[in-house]
N, C-alpha and C. Protein backbone atom coordinates (compact mmCIF):
# COMPACT_ATOMS: atom_id res chain seq x y z
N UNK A 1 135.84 94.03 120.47
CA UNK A 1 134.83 92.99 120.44
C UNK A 1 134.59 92.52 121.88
N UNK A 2 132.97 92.42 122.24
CA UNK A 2 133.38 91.57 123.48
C UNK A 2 133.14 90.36 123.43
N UNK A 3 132.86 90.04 125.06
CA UNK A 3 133.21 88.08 124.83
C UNK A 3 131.52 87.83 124.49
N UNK A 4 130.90 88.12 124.40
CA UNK A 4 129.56 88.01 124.01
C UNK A 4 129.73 87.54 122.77
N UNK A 5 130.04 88.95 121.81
CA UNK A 5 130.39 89.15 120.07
C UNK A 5 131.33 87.84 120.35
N UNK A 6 132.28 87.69 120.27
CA UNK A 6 133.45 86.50 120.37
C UNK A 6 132.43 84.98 120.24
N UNK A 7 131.72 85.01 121.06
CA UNK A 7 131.19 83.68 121.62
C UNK A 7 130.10 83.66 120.74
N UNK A 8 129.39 84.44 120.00
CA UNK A 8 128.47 84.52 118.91
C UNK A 8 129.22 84.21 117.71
N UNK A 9 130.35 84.59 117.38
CA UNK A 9 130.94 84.70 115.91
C UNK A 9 131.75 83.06 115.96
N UNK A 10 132.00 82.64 117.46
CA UNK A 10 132.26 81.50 117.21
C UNK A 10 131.33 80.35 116.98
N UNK A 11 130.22 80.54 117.37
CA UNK A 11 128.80 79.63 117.26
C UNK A 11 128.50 79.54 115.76
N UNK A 12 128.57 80.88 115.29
CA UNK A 12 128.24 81.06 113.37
C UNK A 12 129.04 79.98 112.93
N UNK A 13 129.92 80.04 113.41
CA UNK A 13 131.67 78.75 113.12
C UNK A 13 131.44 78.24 112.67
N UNK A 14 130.67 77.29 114.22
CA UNK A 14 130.70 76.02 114.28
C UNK A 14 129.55 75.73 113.40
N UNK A 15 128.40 76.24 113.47
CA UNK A 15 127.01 75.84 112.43
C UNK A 15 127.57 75.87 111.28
N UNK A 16 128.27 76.55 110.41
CA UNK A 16 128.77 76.61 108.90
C UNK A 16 129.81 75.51 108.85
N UNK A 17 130.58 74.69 110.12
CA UNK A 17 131.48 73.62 110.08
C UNK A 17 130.30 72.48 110.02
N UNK A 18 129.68 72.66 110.78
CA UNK A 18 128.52 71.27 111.08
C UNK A 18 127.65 71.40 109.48
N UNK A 19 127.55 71.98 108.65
CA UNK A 19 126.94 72.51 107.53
C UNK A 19 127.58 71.82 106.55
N UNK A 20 129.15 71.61 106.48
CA UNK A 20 129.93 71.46 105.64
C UNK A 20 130.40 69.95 105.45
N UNK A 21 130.32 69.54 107.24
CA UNK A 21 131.22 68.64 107.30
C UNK A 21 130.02 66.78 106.42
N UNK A 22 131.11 65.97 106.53
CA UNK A 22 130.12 64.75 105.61
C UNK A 22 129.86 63.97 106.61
N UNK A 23 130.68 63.63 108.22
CA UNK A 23 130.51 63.15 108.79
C UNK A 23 129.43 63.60 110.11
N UNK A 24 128.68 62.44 110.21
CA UNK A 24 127.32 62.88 111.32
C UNK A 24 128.31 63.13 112.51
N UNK A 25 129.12 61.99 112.79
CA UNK A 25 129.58 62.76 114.60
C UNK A 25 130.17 63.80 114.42
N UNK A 26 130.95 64.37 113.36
CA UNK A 26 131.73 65.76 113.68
C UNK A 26 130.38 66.60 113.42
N UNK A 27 129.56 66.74 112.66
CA UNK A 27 128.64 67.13 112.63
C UNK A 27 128.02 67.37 114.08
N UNK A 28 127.42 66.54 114.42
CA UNK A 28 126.64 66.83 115.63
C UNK A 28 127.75 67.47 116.61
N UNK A 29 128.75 67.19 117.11
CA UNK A 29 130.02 67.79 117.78
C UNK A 29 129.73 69.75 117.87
N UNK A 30 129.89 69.33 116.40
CA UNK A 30 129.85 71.49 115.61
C UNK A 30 128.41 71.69 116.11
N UNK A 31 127.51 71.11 116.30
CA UNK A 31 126.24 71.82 117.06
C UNK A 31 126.17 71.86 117.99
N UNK A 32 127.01 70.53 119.06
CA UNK A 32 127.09 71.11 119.90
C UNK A 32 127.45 72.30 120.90
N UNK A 33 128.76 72.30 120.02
CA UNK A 33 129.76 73.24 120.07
C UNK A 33 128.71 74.96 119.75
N UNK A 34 127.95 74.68 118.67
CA UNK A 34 127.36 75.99 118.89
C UNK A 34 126.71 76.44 120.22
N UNK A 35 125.96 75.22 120.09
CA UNK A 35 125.23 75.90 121.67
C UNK A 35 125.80 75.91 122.63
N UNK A 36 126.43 75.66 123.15
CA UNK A 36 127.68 75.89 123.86
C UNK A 36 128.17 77.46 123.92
N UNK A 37 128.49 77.45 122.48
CA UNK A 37 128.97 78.93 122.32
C UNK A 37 127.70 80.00 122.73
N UNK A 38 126.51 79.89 122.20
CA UNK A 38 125.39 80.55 122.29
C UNK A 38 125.04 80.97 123.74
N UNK A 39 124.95 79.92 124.15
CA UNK A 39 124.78 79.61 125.77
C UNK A 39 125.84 80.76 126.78
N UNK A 40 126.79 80.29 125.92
CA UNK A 40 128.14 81.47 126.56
C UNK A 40 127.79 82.74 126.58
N UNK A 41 127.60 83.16 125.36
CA UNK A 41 127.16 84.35 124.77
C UNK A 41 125.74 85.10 125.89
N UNK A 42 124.87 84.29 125.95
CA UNK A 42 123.99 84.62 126.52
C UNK A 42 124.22 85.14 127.63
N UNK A 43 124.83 84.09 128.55
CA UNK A 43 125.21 84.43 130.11
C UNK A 43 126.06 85.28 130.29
N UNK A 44 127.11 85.44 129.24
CA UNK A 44 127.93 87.28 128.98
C UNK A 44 127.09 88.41 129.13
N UNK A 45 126.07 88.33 128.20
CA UNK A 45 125.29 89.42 127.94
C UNK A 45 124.52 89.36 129.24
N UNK A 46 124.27 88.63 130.13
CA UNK A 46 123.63 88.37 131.76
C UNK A 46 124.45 89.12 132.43
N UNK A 47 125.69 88.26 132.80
CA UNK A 47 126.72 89.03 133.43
C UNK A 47 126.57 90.42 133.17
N UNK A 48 126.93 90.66 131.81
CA UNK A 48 127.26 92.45 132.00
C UNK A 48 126.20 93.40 132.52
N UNK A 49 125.26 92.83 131.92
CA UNK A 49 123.58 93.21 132.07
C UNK A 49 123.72 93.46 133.45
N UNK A 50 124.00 93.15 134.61
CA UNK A 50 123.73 92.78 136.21
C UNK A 50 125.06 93.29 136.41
N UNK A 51 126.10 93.48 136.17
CA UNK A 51 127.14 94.75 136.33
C UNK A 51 126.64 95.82 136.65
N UNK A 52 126.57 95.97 135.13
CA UNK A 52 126.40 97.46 134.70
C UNK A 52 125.25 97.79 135.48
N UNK A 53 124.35 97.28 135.89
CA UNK A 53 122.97 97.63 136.91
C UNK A 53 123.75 97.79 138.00
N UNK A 54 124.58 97.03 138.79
CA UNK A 54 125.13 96.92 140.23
C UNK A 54 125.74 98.26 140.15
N UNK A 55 126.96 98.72 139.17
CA UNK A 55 127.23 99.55 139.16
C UNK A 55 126.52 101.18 139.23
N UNK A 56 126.05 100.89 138.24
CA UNK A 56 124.56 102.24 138.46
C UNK A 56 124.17 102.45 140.00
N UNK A 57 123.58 101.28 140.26
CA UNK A 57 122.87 101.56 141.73
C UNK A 57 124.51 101.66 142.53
N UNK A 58 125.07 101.36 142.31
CA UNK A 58 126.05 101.32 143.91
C UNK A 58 126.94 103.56 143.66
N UNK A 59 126.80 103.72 142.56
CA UNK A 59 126.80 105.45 142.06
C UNK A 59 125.73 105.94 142.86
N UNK A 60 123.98 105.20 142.51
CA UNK A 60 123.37 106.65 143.19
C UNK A 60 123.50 106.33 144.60
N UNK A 61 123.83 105.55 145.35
CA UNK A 61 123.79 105.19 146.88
C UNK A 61 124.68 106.07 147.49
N UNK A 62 124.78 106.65 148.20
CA UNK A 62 125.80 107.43 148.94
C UNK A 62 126.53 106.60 150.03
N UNK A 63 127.81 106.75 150.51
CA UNK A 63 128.81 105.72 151.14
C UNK A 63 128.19 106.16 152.80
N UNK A 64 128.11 105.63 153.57
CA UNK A 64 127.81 105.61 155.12
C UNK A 64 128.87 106.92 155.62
């Protein structure tokens, strides 16, 4: 799994906790908490995204 998947499956979490729960502040808390997680998720999938490119290009470049 990566931390992307991780940080997505924990966001599902928290929305099905915020779903469940009776109280508004833990409630709102668990949404926050999703986006949070989401947010994470996203900038993972950034990160690797801009790796895996750096990497590519720094292969076809030839060393000095």
């Amino acid at each position: 799994m990566t931390d992307a998947e991780f940080f997505r499956r924990q966001a599902a979490k928290c929305a099905t906790l915020a779903q469940q729960t009776q109280d508004e502040e833990s409630r709102q808390r668990y949404l926050r908490l999703e986006q949070t997680y989401r947010h994470l998720a996203e900038s993972e999938d950034q990160l690797v995204g801009q790796t895996t490119a750096f990497a590519r290009a720094s292969k076809s470049t030839p060393a000095p």
